[in-house]
PDB file of N, CA and C in Angstrom:
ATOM      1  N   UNK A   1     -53.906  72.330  68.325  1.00  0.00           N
ATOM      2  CA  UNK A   1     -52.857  73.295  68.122  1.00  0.00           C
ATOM      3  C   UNK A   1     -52.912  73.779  66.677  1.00  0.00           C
ATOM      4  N   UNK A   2     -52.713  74.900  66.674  1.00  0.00           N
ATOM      5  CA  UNK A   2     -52.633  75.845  65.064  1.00  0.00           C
ATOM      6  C   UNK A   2     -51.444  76.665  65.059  1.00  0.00           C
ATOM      7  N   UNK A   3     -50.979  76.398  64.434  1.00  0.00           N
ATOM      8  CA  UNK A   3     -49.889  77.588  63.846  1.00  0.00           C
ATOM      9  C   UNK A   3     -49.847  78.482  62.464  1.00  0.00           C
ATOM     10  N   UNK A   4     -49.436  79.776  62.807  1.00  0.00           N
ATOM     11  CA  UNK A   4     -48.830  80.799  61.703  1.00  0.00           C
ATOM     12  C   UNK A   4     -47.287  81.298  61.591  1.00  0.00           C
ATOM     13  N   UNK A   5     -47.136  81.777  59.924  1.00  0.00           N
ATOM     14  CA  UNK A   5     -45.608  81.836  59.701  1.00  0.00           C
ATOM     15  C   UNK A   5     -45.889  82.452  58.708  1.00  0.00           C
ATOM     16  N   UNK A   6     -45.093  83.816  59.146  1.00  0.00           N
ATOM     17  CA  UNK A   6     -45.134  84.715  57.793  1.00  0.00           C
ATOM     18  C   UNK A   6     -43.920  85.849  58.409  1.00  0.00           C
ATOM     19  N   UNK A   7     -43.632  86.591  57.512  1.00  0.00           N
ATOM     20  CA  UNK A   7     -42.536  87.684  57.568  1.00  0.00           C
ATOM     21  C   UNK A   7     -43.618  89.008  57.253  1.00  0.00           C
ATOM     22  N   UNK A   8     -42.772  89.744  58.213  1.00  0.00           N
ATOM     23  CA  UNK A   8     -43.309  91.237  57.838  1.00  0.00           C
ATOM     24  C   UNK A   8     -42.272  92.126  57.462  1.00  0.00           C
ATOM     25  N   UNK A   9     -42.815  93.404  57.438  1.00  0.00           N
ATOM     26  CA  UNK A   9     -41.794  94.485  56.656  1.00  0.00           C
ATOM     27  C   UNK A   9     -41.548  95.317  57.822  1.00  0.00           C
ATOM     28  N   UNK A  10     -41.999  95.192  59.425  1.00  0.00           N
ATOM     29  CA  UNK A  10     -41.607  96.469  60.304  1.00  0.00           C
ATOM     30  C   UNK A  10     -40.847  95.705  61.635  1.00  0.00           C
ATOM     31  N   UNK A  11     -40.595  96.495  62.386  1.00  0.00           N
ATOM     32  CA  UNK A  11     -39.836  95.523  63.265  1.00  0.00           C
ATOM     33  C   UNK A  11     -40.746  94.609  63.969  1.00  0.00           C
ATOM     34  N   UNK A  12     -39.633  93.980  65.381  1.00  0.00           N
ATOM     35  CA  UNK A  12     -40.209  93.351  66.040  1.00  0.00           C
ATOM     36  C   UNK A  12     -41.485  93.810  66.780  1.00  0.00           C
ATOM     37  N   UNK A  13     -40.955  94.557  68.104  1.00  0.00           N
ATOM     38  CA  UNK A  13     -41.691  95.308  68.556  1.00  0.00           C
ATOM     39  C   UNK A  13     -43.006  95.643  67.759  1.00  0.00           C
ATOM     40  N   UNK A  14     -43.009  96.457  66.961  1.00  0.00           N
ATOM     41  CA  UNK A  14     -43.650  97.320  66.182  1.00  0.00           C
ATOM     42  C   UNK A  14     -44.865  96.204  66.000  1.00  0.00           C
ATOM     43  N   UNK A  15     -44.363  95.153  65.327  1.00  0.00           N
ATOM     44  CA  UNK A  15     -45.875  94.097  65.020  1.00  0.00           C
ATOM     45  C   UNK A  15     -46.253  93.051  66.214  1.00  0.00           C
ATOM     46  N   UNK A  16     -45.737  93.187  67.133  1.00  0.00           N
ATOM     47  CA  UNK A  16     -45.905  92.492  68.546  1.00  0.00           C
ATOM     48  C   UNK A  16     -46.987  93.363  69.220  1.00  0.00           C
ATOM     49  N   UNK A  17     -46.744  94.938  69.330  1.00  0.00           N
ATOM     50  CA  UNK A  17     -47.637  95.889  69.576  1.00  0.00           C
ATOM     51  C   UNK A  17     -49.042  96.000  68.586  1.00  0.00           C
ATOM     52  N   UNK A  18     -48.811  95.830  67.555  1.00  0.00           N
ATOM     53  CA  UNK A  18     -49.987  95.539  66.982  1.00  0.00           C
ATOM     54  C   UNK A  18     -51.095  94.851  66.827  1.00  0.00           C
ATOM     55  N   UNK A  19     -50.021  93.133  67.341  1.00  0.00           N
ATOM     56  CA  UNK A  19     -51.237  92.010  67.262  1.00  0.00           C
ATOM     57  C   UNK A  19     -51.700  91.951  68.744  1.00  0.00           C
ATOM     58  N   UNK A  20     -51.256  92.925  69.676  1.00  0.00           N
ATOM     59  CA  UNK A  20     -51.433  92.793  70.937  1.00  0.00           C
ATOM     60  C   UNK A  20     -52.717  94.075  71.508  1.00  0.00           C
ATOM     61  N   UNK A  21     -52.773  94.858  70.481  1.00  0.00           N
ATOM     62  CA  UNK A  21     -53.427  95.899  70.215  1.00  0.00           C
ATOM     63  C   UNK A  21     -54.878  95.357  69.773  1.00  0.00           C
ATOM     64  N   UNK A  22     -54.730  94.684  68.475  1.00  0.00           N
ATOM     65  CA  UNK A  22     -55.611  94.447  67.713  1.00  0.00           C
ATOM     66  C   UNK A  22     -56.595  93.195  68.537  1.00  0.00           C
ATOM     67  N   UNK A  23     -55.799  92.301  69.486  1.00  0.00           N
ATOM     68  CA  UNK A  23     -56.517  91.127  70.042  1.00  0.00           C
ATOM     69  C   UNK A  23     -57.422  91.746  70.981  1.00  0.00           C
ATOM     70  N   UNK A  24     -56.495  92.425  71.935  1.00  0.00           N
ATOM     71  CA  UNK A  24     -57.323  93.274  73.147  1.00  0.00           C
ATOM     72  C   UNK A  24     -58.471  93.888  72.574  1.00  0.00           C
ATOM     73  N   UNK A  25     -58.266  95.100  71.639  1.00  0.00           N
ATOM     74  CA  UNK A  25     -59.368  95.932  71.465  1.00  0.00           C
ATOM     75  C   UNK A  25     -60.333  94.830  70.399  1.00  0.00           C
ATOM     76  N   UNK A  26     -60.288  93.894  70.078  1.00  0.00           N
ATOM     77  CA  UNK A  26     -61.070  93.287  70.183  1.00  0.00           C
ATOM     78  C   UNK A  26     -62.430  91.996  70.513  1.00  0.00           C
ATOM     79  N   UNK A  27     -61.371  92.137  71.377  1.00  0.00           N
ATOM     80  CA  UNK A  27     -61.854  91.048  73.038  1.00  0.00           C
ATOM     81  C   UNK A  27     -62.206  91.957  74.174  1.00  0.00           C
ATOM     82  N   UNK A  28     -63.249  91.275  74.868  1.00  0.00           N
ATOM     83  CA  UNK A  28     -63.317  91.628  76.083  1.00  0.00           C
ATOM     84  C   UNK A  28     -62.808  90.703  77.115  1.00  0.00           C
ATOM     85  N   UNK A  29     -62.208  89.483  76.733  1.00  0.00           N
ATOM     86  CA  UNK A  29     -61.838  88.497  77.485  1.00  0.00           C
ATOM     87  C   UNK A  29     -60.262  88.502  77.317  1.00  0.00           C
ATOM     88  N   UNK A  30     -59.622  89.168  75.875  1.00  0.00           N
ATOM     89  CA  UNK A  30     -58.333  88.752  76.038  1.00  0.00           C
ATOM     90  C   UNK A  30     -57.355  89.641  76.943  1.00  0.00           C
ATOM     91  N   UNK A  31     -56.304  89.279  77.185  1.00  0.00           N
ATOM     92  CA  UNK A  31     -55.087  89.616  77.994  1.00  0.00           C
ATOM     93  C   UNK A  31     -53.912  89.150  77.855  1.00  0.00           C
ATOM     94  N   UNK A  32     -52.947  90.018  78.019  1.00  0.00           N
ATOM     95  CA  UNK A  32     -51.719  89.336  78.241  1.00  0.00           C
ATOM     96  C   UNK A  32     -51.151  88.875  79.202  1.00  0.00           C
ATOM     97  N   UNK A  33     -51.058  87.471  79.207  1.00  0.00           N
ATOM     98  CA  UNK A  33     -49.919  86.450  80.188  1.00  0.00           C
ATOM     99  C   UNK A  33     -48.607  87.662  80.583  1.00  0.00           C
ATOM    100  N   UNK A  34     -48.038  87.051  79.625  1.00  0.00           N
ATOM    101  CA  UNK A  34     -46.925  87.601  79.487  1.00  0.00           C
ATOM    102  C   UNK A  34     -45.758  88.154  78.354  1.00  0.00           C
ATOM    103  N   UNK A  35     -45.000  88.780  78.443  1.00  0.00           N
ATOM    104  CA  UNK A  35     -44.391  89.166  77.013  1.00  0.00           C
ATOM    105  C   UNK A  35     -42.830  89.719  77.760  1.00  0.00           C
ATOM    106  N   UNK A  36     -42.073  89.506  76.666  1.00  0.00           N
ATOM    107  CA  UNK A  36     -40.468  90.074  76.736  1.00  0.00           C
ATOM    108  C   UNK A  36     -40.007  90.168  75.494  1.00  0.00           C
ATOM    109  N   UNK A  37     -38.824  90.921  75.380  1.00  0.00           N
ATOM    110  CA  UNK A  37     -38.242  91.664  74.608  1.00  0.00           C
ATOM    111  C   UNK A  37     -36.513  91.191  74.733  1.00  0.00           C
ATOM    112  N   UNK A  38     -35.706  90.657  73.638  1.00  0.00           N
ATOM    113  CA  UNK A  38     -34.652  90.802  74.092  1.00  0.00           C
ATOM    114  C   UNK A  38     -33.554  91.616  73.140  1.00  0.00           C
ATOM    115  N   UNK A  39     -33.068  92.577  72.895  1.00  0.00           N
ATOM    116  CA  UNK A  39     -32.648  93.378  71.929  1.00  0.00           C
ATOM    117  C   UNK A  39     -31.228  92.914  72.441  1.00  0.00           C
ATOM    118  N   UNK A  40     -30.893  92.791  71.133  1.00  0.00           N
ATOM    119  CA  UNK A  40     -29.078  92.582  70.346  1.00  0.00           C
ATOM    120  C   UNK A  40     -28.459  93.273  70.484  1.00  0.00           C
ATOM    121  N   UNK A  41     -27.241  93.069  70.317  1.00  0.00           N
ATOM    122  CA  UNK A  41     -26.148  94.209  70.037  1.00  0.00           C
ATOM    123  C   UNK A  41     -25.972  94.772  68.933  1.00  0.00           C
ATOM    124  N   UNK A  42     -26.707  94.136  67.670  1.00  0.00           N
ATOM    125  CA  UNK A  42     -26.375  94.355  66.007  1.00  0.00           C
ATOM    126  C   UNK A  42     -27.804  95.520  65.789  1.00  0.00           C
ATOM    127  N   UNK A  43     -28.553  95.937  66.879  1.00  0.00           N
ATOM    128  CA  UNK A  43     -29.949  96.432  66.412  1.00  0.00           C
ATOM    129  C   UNK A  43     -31.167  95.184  66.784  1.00  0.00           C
ATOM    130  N   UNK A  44     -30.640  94.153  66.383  1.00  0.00           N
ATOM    131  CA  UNK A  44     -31.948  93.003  65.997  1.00  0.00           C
ATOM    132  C   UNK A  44     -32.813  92.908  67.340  1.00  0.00           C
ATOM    133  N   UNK A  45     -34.206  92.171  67.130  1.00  0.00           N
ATOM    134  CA  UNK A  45     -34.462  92.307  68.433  1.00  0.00           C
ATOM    135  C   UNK A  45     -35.224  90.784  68.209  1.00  0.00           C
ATOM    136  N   UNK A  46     -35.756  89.912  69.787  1.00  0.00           N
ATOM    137  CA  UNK A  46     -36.575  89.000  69.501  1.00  0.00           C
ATOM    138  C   UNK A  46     -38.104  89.308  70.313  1.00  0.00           C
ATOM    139  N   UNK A  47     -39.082  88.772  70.105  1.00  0.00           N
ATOM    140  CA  UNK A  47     -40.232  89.219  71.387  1.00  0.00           C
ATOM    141  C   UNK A  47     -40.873  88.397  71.180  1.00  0.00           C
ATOM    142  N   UNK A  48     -41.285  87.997  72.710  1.00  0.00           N
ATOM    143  CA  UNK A  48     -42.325  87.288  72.805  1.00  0.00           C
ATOM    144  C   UNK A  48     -43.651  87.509  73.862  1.00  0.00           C
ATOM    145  N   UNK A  49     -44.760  86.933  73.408  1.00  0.00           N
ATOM    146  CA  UNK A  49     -45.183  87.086  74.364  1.00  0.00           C
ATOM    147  C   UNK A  49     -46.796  85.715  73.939  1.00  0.00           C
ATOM    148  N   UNK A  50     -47.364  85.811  75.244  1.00  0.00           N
ATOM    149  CA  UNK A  50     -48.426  84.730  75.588  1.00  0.00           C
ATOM    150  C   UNK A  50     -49.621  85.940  75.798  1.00  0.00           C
ATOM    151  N   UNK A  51     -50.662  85.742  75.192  1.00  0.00           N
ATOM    152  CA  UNK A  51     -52.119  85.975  74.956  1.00  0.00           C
ATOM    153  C   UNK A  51     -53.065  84.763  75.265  1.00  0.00           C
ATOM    154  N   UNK A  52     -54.271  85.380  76.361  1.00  0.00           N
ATOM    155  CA  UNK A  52     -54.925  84.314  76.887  1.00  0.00           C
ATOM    156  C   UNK A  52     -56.480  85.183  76.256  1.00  0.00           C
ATOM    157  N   UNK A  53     -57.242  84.211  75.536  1.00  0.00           N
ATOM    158  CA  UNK A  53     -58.373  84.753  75.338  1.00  0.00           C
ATOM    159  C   UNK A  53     -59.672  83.413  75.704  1.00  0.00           C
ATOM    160  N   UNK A  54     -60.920  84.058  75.950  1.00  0.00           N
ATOM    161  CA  UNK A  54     -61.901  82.836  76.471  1.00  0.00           C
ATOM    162  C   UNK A  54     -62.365  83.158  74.875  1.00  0.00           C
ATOM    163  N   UNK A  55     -63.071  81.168  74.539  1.00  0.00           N
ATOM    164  CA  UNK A  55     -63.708  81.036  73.268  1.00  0.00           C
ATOM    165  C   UNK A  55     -65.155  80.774  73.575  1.00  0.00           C
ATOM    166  N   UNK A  56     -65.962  81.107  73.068  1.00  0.00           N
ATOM    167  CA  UNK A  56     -66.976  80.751  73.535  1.00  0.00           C
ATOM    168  C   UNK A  56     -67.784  79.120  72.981  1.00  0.00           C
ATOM    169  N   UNK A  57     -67.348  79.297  71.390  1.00  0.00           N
ATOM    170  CA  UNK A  57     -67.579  77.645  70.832  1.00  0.00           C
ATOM    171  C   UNK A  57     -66.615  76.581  71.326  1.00  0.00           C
ATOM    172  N   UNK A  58     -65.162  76.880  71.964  1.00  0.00           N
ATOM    173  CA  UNK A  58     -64.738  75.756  72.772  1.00  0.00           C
ATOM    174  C   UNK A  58     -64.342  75.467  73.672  1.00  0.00           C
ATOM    175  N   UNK A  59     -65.578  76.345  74.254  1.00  0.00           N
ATOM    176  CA  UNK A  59     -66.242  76.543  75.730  1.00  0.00           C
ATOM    177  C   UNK A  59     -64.631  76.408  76.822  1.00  0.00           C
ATOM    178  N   UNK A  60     -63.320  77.336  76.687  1.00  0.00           N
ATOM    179  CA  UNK A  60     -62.685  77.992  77.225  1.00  0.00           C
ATOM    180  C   UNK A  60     -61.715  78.775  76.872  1.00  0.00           C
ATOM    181  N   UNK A  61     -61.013  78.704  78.008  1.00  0.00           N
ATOM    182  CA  UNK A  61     -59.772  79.844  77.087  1.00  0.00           C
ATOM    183  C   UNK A  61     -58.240  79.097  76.643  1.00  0.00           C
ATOM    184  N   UNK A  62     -58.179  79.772  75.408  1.00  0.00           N
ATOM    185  CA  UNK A  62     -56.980  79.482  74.684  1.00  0.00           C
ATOM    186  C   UNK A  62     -55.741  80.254  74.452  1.00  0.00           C
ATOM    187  N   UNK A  63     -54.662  79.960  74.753  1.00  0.00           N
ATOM    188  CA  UNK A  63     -53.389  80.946  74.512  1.00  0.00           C
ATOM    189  C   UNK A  63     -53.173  81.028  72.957  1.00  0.00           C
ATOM    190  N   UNK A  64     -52.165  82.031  73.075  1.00  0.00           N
ATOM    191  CA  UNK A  64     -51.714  82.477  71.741  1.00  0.00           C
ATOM    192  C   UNK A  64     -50.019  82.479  72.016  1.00  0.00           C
ATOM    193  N   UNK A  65     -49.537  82.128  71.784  1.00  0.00           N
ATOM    194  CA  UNK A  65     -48.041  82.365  72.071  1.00  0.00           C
ATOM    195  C   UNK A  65     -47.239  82.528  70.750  1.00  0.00           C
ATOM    196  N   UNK A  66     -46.799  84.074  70.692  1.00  0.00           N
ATOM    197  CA  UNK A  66     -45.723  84.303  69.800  1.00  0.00           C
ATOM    198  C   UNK A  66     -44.312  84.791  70.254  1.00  0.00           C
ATOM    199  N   UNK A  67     -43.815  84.529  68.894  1.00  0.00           N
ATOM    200  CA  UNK A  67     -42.248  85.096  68.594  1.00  0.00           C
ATOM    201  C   UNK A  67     -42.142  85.635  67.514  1.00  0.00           C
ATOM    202  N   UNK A  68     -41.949  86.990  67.275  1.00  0.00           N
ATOM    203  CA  UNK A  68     -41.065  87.636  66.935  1.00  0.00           C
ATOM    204  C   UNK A  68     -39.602  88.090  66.694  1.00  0.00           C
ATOM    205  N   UNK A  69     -38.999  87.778  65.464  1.00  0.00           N
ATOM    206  CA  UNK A  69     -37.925  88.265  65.339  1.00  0.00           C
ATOM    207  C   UNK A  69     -37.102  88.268  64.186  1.00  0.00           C
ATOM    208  N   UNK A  70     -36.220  89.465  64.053  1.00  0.00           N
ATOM    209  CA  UNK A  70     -35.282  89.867  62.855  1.00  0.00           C
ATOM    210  C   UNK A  70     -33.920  88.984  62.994  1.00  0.00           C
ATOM    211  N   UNK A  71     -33.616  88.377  63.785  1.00  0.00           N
ATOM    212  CA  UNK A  71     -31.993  87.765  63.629  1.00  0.00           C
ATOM    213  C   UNK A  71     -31.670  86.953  63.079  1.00  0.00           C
ATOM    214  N   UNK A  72     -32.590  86.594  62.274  1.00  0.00           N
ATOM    215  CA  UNK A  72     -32.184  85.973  60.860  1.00  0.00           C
ATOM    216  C   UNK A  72     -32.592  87.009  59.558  1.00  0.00           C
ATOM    217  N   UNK A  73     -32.923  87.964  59.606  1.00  0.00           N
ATOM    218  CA  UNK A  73     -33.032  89.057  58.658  1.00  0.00           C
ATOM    219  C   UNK A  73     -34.132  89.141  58.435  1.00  0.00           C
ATOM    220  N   UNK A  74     -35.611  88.613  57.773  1.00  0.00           N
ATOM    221  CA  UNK A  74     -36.662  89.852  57.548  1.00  0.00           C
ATOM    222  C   UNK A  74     -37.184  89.327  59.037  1.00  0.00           C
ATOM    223  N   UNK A  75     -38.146  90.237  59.235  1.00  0.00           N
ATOM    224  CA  UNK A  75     -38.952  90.223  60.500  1.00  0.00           C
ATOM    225  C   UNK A  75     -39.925  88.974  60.561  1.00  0.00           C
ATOM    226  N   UNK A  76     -39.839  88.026  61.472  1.00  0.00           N
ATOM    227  CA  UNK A  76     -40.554  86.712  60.665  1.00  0.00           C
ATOM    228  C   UNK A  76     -41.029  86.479  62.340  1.00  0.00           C
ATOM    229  N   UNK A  77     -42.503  86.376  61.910  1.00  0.00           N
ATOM    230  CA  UNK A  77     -43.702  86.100  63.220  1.00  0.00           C
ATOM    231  C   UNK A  77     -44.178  84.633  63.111  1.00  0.00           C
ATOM    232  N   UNK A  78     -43.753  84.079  64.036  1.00  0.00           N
ATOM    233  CA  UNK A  78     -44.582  82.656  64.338  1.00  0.00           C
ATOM    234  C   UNK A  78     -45.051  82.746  65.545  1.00  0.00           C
ATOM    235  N   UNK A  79     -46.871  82.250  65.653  1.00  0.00           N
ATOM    236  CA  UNK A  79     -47.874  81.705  66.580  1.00  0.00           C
ATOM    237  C   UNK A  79     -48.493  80.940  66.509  1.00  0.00           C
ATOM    238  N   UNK A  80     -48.299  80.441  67.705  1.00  0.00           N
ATOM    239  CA  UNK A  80     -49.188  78.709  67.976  1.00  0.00           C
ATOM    240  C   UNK A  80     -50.115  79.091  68.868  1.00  0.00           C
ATOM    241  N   UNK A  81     -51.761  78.094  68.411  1.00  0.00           N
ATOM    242  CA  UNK A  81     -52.563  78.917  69.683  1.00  0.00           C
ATOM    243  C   UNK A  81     -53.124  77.450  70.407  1.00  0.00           C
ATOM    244  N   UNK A  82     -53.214  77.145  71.174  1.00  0.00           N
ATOM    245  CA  UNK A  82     -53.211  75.730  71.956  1.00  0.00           C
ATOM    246  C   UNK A  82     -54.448  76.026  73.375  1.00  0.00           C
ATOM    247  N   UNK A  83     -54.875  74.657  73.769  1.00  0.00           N
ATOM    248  CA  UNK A  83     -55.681  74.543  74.686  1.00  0.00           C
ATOM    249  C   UNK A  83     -57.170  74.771  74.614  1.00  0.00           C
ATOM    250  N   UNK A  84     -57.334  74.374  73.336  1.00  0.00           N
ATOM    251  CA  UNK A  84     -58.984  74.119  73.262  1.00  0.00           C
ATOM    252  C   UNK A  84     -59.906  73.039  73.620  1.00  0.00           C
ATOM    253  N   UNK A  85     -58.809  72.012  73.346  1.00  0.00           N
ATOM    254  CA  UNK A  85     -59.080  70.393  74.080  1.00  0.00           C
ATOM    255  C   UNK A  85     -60.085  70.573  75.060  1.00  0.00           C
ATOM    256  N   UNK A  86     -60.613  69.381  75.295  1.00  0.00           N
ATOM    257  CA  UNK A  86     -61.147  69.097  76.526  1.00  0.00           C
ATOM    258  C   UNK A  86     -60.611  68.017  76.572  1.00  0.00           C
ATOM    259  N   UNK A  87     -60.904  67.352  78.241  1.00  0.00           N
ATOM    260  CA  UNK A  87     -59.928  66.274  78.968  1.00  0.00           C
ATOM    261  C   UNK A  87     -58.924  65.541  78.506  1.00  0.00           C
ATOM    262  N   UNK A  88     -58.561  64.304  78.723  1.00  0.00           N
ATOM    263  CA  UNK A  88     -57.705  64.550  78.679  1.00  0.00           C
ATOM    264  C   UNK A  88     -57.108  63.977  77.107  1.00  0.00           C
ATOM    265  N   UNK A  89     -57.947  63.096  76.541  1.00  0.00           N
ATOM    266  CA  UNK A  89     -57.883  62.787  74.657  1.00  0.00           C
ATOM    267  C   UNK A  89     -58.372  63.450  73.940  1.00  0.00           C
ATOM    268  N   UNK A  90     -59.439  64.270  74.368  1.00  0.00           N
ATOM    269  CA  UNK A  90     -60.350  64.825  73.374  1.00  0.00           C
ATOM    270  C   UNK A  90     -59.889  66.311  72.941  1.00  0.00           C
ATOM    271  N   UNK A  91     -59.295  66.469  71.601  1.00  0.00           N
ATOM    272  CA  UNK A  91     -58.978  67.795  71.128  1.00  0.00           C
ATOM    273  C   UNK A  91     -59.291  68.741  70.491  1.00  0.00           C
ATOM    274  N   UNK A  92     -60.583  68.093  70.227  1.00  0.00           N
ATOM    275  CA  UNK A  92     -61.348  69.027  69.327  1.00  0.00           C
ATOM    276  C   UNK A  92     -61.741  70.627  69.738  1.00  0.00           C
ATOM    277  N   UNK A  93     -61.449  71.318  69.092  1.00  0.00           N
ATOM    278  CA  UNK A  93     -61.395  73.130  69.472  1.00  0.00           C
ATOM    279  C   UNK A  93     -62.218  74.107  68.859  1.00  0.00           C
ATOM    280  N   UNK A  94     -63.299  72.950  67.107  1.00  0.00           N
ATOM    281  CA  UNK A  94     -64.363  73.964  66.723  1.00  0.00           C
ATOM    282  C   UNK A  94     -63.319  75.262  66.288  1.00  0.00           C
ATOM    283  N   UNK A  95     -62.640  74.732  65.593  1.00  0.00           N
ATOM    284  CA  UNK A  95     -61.673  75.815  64.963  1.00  0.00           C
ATOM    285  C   UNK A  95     -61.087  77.161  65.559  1.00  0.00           C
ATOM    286  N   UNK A  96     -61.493  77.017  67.234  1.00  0.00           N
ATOM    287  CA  UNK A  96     -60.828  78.195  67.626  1.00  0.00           C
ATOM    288  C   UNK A  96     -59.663  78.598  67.478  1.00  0.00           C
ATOM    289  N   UNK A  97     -58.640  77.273  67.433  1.00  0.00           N
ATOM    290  CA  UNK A  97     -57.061  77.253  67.654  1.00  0.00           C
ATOM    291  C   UNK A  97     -56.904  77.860  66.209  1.00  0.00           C
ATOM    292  N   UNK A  98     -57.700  77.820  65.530  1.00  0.00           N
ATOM    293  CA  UNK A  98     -56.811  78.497  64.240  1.00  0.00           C
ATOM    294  C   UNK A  98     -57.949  79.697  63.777  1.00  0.00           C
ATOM    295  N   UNK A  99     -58.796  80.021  64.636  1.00  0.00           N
ATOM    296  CA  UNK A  99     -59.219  81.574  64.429  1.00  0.00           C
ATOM    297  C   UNK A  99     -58.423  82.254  65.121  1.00  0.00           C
ATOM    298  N   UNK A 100     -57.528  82.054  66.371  1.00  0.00           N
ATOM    299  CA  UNK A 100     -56.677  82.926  67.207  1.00  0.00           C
ATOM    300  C   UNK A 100     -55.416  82.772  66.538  1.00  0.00           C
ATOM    301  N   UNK A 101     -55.311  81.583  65.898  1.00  0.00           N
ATOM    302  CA  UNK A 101     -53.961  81.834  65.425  1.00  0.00           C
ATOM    303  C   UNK A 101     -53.701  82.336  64.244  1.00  0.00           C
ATOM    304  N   UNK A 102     -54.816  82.704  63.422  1.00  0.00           N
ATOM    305  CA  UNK A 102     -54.920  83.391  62.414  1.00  0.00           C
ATOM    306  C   UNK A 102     -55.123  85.168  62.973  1.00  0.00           C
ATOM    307  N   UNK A 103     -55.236  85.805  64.047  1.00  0.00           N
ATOM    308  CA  UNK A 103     -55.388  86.905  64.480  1.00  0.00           C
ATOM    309  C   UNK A 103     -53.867  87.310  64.437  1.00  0.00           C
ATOM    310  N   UNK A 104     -53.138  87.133  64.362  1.00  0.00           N
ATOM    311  CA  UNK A 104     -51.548  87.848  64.395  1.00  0.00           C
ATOM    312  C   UNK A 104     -51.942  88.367  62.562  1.00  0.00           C
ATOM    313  N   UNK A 105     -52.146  87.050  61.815  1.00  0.00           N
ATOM    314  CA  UNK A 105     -52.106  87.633  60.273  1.00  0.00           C
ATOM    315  C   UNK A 105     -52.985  88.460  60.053  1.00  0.00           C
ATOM    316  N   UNK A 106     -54.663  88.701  61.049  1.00  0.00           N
ATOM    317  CA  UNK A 106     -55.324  89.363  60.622  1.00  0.00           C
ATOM    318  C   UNK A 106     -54.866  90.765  61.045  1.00  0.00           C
ATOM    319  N   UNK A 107     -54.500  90.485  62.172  1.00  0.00           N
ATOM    320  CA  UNK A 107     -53.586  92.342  62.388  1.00  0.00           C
ATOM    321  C   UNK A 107     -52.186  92.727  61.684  1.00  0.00           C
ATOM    322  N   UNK A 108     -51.782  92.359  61.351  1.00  0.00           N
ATOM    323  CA  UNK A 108     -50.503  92.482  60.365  1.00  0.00           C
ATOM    324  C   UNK A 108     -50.187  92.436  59.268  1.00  0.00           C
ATOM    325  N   UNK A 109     -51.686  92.246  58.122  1.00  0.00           N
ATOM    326  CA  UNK A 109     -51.652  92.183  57.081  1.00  0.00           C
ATOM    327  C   UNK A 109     -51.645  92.770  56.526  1.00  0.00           C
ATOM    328  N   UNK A 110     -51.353  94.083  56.510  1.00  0.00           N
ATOM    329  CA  UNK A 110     -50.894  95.067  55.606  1.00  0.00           C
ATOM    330  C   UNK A 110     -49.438  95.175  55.902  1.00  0.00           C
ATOM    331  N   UNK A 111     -48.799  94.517  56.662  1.00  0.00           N
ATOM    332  CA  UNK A 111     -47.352  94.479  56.680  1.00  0.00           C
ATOM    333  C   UNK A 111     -46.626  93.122  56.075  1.00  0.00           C
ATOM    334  N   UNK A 112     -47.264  92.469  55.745  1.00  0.00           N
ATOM    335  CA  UNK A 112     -46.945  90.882  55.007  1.00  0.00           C
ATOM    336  C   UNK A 112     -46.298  91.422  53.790  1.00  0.00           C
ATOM    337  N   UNK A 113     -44.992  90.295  53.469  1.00  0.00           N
ATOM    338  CA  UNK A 113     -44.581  90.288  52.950  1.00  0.00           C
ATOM    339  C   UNK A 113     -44.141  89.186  51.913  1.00  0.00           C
TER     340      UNK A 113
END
């Protein structure tokens, strides 16, 4: 498991569409699970969503699961990317879990803050 944590400067949405943009068009394997949106009454919004991509160094596929959200005030993105393991002790992932989970910062880094 790998995780990222950083704040951006645009909304939710806005950088959810981006890292979802940026994974696809550059995968031919990735996709989205799934994703939702739940918007506030104050404006704020939260989003999430699950990204499934195949690795090829740890020989399968690994999710990406983020959240997005302003309701605590700046726009602050956390992703965990999990399931590189093999059976059922062995976890080693050949650093995929934290090349995918470093892909939210690599698409959003001109919005870091």
């Amino acid at each position: 498991m790998a995780t990222s944590d950083f704040n951006v400067s645009i909304s939710p949405s806005a950088a959810m569409n981006i890292i979802t943009d940026y994974i696809l068009n550059s995968s031919i394997s990735g996709e989205i699970i799934d994703s939702y949106s739940i918007p506030c009454n104050d404006g704020k919004e939260c989003c999430f969503a699950v990204i499934e991509k195949y690795y090829h160094r740890a020989g399968n596929r690994l999710t990406l699961s983020i959240v997005i959200s302003d309701i605590a005030g700046a726009t602050h993105v956390h992703a965990v990317a999990g399931g590189a393991g093999q059976g059922a002790f062995f976890k080693f992932s050949w650093y995929a879990e934290e090349a995918f989970s470093e892909a939210a910062e690599k698409a959003l880094k001109n919005y870091m803050i």
